[in-house]
PDB file of N, CA and C in Angstrom:
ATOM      1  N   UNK A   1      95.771  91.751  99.077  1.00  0.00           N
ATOM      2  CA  UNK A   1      95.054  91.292 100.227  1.00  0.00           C
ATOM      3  C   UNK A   1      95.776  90.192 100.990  1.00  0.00           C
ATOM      4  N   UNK A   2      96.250  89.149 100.015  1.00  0.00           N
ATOM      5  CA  UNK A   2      96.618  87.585 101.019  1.00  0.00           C
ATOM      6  C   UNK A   2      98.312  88.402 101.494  1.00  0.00           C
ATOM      7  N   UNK A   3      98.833  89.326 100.779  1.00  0.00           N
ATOM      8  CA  UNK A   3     100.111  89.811 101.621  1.00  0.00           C
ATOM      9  C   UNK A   3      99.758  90.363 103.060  1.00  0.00           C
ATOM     10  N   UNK A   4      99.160  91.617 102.949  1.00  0.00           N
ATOM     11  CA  UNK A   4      98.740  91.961 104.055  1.00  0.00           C
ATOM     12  C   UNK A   4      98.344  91.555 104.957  1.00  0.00           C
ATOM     13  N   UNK A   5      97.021  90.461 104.819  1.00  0.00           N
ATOM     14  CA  UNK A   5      96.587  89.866 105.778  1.00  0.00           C
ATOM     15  C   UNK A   5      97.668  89.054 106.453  1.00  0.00           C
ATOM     16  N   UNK A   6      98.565  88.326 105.869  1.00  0.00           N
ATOM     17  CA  UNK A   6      99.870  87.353 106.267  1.00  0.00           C
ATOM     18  C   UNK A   6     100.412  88.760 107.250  1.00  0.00           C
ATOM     19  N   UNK A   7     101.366  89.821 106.508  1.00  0.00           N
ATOM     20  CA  UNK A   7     102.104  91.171 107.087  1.00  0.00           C
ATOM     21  C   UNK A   7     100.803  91.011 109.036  1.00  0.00           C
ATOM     22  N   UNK A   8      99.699  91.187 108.765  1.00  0.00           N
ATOM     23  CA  UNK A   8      99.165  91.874 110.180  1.00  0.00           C
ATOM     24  C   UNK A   8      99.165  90.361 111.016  1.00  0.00           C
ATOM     25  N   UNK A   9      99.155  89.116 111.059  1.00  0.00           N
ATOM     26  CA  UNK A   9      99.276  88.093 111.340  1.00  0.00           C
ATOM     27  C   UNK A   9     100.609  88.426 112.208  1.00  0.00           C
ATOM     28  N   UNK A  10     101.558  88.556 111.229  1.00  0.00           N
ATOM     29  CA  UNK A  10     103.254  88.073 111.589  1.00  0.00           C
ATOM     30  C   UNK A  10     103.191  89.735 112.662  1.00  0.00           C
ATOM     31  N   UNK A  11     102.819  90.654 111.895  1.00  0.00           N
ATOM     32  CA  UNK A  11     102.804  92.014 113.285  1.00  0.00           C
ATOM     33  C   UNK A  11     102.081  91.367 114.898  1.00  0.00           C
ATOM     34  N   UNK A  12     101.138  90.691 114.603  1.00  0.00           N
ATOM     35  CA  UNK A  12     100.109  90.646 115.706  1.00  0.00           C
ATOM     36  C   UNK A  12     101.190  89.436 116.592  1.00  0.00           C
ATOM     37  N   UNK A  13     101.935  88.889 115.628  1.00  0.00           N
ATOM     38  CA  UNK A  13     102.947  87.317 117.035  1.00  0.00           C
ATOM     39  C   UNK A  13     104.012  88.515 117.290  1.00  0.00           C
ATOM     40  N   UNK A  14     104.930  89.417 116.666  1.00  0.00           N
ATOM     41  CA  UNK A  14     105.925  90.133 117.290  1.00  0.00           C
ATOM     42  C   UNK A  14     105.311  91.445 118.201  1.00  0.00           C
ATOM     43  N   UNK A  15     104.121  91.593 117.964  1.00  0.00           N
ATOM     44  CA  UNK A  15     103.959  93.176 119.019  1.00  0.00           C
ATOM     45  C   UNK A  15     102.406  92.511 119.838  1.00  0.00           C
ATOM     46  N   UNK A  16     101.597  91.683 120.284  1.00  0.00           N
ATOM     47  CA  UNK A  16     100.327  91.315 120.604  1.00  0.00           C
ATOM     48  C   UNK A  16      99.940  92.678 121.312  1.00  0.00           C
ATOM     49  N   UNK A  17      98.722  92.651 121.093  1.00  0.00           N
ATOM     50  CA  UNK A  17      98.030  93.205 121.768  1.00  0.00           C
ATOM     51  C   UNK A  17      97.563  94.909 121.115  1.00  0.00           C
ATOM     52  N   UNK A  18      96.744  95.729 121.771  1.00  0.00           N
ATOM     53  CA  UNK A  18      96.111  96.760 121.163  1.00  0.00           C
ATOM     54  C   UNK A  18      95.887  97.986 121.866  1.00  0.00           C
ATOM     55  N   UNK A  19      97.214  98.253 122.747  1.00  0.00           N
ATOM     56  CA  UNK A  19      96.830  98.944 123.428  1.00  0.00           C
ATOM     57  C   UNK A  19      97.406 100.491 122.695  1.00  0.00           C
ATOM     58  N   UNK A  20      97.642 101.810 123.125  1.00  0.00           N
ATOM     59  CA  UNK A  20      98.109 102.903 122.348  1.00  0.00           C
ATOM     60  C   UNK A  20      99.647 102.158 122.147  1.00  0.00           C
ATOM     61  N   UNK A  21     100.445 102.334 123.262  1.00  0.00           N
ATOM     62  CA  UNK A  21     101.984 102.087 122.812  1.00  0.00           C
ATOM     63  C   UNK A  21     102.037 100.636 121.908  1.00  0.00           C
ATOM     64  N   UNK A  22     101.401  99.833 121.631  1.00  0.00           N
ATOM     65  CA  UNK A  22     101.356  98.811 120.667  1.00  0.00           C
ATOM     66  C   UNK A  22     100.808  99.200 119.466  1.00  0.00           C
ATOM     67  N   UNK A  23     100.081 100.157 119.380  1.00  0.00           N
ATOM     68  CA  UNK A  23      99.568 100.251 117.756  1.00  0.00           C
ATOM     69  C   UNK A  23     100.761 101.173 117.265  1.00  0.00           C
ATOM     70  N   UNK A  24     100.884 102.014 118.152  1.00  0.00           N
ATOM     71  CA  UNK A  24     102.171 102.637 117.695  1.00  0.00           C
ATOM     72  C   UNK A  24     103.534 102.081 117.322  1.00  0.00           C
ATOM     73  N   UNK A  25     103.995 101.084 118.040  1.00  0.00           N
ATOM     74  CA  UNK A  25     104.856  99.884 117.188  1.00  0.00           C
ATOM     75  C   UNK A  25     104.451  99.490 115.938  1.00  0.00           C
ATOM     76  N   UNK A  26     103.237  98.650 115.564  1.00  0.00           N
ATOM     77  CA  UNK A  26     103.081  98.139 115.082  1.00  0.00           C
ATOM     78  C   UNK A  26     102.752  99.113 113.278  1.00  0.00           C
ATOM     79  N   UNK A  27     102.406 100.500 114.170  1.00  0.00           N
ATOM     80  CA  UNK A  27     102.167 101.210 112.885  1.00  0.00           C
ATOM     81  C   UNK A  27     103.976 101.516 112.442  1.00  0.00           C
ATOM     82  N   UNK A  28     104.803 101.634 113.333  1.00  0.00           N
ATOM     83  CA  UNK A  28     105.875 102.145 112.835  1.00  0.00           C
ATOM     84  C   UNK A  28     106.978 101.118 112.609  1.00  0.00           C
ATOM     85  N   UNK A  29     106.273  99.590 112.665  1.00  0.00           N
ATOM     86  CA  UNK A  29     106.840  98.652 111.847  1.00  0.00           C
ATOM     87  C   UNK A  29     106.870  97.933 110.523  1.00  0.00           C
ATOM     88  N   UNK A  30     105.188  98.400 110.593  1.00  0.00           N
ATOM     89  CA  UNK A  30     104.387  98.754 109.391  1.00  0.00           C
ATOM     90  C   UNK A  30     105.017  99.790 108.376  1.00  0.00           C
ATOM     91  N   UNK A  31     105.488 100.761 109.003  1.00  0.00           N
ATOM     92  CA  UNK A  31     105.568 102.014 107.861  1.00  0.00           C
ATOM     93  C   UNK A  31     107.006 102.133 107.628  1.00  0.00           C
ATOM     94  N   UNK A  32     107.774 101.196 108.203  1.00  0.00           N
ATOM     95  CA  UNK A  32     109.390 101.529 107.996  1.00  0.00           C
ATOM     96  C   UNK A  32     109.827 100.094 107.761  1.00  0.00           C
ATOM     97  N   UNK A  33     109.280  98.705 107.419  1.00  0.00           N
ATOM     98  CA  UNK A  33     109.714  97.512 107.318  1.00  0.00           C
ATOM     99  C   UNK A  33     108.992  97.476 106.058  1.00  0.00           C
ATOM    100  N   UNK A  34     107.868  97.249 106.289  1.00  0.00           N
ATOM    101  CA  UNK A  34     106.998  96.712 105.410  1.00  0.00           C
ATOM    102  C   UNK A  34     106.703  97.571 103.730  1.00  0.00           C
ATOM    103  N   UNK A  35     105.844  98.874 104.423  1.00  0.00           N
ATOM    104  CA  UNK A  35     105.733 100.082 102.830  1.00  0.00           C
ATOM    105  C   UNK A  35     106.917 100.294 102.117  1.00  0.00           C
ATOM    106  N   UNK A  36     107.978 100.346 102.753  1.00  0.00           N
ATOM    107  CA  UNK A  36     108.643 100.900 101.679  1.00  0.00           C
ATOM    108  C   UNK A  36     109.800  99.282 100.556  1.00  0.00           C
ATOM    109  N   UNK A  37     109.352  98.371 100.813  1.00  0.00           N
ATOM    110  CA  UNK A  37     109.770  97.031 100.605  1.00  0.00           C
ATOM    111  C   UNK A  37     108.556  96.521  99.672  1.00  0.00           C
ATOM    112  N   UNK A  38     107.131  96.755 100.029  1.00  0.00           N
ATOM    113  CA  UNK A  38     105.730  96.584  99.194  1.00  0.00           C
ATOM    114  C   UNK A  38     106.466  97.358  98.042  1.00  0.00           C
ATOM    115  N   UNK A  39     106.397  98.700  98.676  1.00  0.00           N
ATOM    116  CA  UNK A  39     106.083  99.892  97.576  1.00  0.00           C
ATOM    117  C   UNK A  39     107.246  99.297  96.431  1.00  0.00           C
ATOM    118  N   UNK A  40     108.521  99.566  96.578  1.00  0.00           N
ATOM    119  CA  UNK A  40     109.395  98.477  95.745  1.00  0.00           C
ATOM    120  C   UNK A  40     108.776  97.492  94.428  1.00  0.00           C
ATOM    121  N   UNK A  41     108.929  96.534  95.414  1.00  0.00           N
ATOM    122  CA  UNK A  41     107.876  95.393  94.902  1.00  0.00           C
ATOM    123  C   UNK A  41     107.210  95.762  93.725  1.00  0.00           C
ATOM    124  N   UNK A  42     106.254  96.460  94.311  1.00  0.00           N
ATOM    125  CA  UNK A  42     104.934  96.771  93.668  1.00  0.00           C
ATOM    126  C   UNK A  42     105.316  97.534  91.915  1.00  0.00           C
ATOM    127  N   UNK A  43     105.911  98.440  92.441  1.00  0.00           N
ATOM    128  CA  UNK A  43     106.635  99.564  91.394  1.00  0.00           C
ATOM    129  C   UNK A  43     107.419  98.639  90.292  1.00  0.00           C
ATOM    130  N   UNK A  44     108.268  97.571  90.879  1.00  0.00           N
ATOM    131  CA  UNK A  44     108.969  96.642  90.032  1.00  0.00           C
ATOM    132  C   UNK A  44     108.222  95.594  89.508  1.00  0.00           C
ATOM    133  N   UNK A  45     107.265  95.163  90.075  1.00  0.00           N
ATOM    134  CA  UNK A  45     106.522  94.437  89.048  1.00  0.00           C
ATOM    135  C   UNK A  45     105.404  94.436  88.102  1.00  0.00           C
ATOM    136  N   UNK A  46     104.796  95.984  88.458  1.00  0.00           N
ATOM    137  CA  UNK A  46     103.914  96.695  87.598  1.00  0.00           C
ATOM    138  C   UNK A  46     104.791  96.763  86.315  1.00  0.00           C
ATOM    139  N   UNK A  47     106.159  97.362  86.537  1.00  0.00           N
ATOM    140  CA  UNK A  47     106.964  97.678  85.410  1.00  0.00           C
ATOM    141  C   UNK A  47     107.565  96.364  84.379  1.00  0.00           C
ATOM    142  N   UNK A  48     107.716  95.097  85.021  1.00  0.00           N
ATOM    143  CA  UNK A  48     107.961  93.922  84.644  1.00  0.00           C
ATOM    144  C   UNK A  48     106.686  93.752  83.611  1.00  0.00           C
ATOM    145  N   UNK A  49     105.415  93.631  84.342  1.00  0.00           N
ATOM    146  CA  UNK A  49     104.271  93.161  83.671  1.00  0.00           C
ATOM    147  C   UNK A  49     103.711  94.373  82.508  1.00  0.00           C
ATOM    148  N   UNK A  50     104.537  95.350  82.552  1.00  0.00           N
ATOM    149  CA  UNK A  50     104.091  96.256  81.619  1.00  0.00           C
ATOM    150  C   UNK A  50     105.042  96.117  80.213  1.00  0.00           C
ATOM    151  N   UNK A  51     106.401  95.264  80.500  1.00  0.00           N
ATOM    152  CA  UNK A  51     107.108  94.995  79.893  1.00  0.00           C
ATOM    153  C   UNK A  51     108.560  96.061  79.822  1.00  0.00           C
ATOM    154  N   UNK A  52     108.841  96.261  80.399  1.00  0.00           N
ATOM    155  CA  UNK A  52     109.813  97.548  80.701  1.00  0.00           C
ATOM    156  C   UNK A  52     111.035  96.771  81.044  1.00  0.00           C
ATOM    157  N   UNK A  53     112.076  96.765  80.709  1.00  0.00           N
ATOM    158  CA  UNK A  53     113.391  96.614  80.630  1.00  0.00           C
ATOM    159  C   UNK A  53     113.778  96.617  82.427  1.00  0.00           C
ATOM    160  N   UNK A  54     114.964  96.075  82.535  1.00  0.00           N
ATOM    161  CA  UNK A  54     115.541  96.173  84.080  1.00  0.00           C
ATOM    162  C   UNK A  54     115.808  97.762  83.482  1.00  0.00           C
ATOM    163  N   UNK A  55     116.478  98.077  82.739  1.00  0.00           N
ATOM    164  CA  UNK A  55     116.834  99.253  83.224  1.00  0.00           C
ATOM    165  C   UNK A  55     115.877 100.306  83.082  1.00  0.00           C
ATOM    166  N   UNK A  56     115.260 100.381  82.371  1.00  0.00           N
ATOM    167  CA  UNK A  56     113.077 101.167  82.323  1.00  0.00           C
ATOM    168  C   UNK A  56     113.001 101.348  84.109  1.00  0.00           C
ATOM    169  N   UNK A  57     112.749 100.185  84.489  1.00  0.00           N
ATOM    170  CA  UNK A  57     112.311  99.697  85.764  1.00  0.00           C
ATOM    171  C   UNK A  57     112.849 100.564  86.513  1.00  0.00           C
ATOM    172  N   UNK A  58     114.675 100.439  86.675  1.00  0.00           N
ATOM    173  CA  UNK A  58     115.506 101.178  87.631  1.00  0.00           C
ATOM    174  C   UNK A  58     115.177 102.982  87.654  1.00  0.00           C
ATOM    175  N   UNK A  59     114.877 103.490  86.236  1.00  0.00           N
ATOM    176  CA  UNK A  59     114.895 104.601  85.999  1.00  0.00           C
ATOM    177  C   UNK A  59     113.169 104.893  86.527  1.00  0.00           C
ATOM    178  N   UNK A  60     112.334 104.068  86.418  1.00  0.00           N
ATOM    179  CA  UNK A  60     110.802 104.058  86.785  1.00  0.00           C
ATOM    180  C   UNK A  60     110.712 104.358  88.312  1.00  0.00           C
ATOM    181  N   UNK A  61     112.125 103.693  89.160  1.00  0.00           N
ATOM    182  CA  UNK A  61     111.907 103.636  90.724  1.00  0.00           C
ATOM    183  C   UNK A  61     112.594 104.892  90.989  1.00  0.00           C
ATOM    184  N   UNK A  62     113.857 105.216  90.480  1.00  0.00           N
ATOM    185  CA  UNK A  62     114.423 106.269  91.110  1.00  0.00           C
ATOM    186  C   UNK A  62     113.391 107.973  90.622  1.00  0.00           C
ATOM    187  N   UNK A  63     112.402 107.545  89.612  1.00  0.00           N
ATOM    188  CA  UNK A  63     112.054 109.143  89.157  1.00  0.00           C
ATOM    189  C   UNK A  63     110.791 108.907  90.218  1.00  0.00           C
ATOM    190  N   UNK A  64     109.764 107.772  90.287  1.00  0.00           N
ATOM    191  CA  UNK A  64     108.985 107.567  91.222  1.00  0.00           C
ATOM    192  C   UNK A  64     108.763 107.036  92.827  1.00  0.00           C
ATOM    193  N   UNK A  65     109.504 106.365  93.389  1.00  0.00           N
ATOM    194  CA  UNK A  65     109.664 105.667  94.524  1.00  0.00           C
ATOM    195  C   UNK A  65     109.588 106.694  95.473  1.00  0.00           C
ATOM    196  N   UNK A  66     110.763 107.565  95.696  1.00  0.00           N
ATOM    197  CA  UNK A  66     110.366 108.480  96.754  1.00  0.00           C
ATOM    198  C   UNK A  66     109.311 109.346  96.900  1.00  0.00           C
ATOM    199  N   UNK A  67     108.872 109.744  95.610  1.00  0.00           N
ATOM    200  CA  UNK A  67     107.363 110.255  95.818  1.00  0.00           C
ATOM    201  C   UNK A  67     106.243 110.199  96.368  1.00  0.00           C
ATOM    202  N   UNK A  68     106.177 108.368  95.740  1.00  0.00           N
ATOM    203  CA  UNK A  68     105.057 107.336  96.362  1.00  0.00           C
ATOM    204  C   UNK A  68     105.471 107.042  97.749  1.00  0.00           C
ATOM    205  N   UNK A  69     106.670 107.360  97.973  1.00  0.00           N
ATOM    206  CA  UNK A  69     106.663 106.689  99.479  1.00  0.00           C
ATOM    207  C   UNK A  69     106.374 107.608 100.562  1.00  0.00           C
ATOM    208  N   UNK A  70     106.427 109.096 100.034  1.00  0.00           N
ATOM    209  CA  UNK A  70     106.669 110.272 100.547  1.00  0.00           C
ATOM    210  C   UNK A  70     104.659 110.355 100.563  1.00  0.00           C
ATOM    211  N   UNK A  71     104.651 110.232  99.741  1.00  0.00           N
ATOM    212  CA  UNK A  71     102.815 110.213  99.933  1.00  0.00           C
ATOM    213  C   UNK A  71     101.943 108.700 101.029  1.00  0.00           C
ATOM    214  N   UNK A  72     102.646 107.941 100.659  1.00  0.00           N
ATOM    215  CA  UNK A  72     102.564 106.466 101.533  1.00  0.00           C
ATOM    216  C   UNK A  72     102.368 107.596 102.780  1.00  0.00           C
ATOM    217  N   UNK A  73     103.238 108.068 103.264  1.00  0.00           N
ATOM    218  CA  UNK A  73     103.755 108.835 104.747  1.00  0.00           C
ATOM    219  C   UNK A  73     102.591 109.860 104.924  1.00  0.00           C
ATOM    220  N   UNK A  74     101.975 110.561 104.139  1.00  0.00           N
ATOM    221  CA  UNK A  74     101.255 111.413 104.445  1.00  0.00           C
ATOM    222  C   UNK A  74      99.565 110.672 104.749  1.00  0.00           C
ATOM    223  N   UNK A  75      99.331 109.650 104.253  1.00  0.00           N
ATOM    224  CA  UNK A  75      97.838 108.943 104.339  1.00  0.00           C
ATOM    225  C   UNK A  75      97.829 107.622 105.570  1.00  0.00           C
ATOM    226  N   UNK A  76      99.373 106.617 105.509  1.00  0.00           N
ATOM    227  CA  UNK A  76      99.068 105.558 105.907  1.00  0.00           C
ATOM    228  C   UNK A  76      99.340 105.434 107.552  1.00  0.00           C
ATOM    229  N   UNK A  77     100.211 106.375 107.949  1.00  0.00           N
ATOM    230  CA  UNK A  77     100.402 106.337 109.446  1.00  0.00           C
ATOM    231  C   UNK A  77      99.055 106.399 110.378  1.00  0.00           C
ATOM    232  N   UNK A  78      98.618 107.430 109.746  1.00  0.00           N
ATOM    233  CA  UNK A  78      96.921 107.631 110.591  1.00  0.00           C
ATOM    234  C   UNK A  78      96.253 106.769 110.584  1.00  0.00           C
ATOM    235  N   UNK A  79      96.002 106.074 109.380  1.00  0.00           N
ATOM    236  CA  UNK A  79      95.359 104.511 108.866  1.00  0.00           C
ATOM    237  C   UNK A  79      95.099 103.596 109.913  1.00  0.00           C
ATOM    238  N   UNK A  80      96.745 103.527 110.552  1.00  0.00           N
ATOM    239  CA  UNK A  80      96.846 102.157 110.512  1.00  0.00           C
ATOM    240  C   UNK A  80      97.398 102.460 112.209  1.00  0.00           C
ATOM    241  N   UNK A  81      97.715 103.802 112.653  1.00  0.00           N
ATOM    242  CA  UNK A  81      97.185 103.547 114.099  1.00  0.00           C
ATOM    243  C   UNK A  81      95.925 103.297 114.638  1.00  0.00           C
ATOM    244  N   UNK A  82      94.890 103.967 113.894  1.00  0.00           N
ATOM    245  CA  UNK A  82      93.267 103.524 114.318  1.00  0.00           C
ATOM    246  C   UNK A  82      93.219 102.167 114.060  1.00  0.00           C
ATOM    247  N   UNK A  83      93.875 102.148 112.743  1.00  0.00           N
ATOM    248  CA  UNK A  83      93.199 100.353 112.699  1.00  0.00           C
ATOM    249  C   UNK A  83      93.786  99.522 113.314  1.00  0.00           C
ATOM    250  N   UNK A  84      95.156  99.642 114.060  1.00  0.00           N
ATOM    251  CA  UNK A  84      95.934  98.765 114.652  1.00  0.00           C
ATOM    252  C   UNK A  84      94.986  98.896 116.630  1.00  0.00           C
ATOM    253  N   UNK A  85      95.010 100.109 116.618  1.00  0.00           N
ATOM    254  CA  UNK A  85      94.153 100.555 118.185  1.00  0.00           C
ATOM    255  C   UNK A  85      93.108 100.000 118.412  1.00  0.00           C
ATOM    256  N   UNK A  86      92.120 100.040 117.572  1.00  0.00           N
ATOM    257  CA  UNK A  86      90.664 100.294 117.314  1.00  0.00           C
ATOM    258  C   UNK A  86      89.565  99.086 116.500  1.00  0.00           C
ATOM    259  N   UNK A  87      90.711  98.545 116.217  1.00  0.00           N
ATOM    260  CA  UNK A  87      89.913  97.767 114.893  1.00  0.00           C
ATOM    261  C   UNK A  87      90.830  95.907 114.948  1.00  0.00           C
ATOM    262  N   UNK A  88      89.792  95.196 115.374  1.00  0.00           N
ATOM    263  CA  UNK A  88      90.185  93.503 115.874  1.00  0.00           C
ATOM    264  C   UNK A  88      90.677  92.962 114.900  1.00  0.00           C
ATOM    265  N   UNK A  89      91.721  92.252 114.737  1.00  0.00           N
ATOM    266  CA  UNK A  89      92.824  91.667 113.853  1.00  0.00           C
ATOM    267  C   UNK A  89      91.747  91.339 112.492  1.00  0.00           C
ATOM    268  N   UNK A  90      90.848  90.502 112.898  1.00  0.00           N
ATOM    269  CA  UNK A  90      89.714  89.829 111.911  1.00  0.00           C
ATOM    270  C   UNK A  90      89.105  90.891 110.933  1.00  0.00           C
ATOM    271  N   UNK A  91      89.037  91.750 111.448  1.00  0.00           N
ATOM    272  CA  UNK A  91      88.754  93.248 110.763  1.00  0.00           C
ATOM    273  C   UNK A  91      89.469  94.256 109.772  1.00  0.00           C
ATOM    274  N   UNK A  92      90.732  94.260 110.308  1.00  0.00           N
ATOM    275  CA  UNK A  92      91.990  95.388 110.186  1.00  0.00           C
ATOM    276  C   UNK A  92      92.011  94.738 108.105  1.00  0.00           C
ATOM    277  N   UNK A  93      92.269  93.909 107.925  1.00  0.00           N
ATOM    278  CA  UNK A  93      92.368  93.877 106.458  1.00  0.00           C
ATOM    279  C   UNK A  93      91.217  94.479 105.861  1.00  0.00           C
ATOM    280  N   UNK A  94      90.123  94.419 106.304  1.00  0.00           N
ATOM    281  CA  UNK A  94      88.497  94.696 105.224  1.00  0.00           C
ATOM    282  C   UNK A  94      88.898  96.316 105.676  1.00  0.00           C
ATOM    283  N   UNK A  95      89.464  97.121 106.561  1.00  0.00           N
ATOM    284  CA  UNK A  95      89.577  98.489 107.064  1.00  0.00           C
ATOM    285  C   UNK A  95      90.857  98.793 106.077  1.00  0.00           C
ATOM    286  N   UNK A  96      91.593  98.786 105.592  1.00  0.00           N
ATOM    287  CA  UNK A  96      92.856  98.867 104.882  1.00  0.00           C
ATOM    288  C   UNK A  96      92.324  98.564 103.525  1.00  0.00           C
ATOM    289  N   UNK A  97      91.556  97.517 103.415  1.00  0.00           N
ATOM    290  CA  UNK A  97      91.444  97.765 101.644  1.00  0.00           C
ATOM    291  C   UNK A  97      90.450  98.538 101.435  1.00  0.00           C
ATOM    292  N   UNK A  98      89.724  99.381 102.280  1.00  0.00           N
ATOM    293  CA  UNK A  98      88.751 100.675 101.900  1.00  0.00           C
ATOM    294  C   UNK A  98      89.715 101.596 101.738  1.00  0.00           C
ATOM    295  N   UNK A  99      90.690 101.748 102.187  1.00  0.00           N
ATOM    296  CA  UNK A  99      91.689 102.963 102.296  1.00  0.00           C
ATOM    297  C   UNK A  99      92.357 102.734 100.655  1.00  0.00           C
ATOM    298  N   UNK A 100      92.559 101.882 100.778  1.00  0.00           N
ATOM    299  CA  UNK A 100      93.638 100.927  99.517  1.00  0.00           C
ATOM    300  C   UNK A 100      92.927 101.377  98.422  1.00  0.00           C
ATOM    301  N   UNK A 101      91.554 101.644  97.973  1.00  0.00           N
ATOM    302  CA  UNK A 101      90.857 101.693  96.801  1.00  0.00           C
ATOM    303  C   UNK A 101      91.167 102.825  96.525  1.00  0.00           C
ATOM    304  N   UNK A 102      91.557 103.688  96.999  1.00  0.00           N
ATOM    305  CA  UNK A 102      92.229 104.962  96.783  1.00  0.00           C
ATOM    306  C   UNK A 102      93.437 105.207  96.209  1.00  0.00           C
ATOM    307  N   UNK A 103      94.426 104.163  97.588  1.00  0.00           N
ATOM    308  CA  UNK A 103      96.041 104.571  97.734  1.00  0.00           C
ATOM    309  C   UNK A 103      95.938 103.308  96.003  1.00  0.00           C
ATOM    310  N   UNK A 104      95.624 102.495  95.779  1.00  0.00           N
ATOM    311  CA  UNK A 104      95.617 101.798  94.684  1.00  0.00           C
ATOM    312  C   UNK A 104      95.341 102.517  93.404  1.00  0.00           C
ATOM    313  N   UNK A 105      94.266 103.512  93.466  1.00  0.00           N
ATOM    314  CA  UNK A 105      94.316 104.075  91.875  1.00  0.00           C
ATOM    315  C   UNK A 105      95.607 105.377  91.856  1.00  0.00           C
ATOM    316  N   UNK A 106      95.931 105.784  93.178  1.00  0.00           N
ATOM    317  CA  UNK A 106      97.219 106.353  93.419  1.00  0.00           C
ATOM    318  C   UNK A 106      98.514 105.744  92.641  1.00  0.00           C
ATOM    319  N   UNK A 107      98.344 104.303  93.066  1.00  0.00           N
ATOM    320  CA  UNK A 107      99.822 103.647  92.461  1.00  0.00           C
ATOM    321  C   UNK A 107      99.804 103.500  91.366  1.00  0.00           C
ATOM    322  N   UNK A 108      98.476 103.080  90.853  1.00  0.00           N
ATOM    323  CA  UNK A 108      98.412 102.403  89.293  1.00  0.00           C
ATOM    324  C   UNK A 108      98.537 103.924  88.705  1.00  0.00           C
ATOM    325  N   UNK A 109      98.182 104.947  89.298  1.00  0.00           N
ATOM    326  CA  UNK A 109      98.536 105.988  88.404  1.00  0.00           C
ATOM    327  C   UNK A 109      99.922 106.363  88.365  1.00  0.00           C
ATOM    328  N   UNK A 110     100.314 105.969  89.168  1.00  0.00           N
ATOM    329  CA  UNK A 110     101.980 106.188  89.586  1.00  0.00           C
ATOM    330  C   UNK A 110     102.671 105.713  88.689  1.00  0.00           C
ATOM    331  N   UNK A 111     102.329 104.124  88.808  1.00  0.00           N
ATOM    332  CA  UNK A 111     103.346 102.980  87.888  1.00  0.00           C
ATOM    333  C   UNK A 111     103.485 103.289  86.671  1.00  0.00           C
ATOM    334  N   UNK A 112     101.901 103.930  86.077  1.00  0.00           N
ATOM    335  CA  UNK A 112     101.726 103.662  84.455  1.00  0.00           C
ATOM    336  C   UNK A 112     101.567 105.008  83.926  1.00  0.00           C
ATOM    337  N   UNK A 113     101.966 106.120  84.469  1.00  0.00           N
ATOM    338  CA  UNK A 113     102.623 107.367  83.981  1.00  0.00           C
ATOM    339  C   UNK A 113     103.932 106.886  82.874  1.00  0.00           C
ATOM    340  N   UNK A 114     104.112 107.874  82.114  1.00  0.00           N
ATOM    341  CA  UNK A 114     105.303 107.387  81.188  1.00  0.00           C
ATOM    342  C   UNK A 114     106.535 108.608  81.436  1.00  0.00           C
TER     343      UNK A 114
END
């Protein structure tokens, strides 16, 4: 949550505003800066806190990462043009973690596959 909300903050000072050609920036700064740098992240420190070796980890990202990111692509673009269009900065996080309760048991199923 406190990432994201920071991530749509720092989107909202480089792209302002809500009009179509702005959510569309903002979704495709979103989906090519941000997801695939989270997704990372995320994947590497699930595997840290699960106790998995650097090299566990490396072999954890290359058999999973493009998958998850390849699925990231199929759910989050749509997401997050409505919510970037449609939905007031103050809002857009509580709209993303309804989506998230999903894409989240997605990852945790992702991470903690063996």
């Amino acid at each position: 949550g406190p990432v994201v909300g920071s991530w749509y903050k720092v989107l909202e000072g480089l792209v302002p505003g809500s009009s179509k050609s702005v959510a569309l920036k903002k979704m495709l700064l979103d989906q090519v800066g941000f997801s695939p740098c989270f997704l990372g992240c995320f994947l590497t420190i699930v595997g840290s806190l699960n106790g998995l070796s650097k090299a566990e980890i490396w072999e954890k990202l290359k058999r999973d990462y493009k998958d998850a990111l390849i699925t990231n692509y199929y759910i989050w673009p749509a997401v997050q043009i409505a919510n970037f269009y449609f939905i007031p900065l103050y809002h857009r996080l509580a709209v993303v973690q309804c989506v998230a309760i999903i894409w989240n048991a997605y990852l945790s199923w992702k991470a903690n596959k063996p």
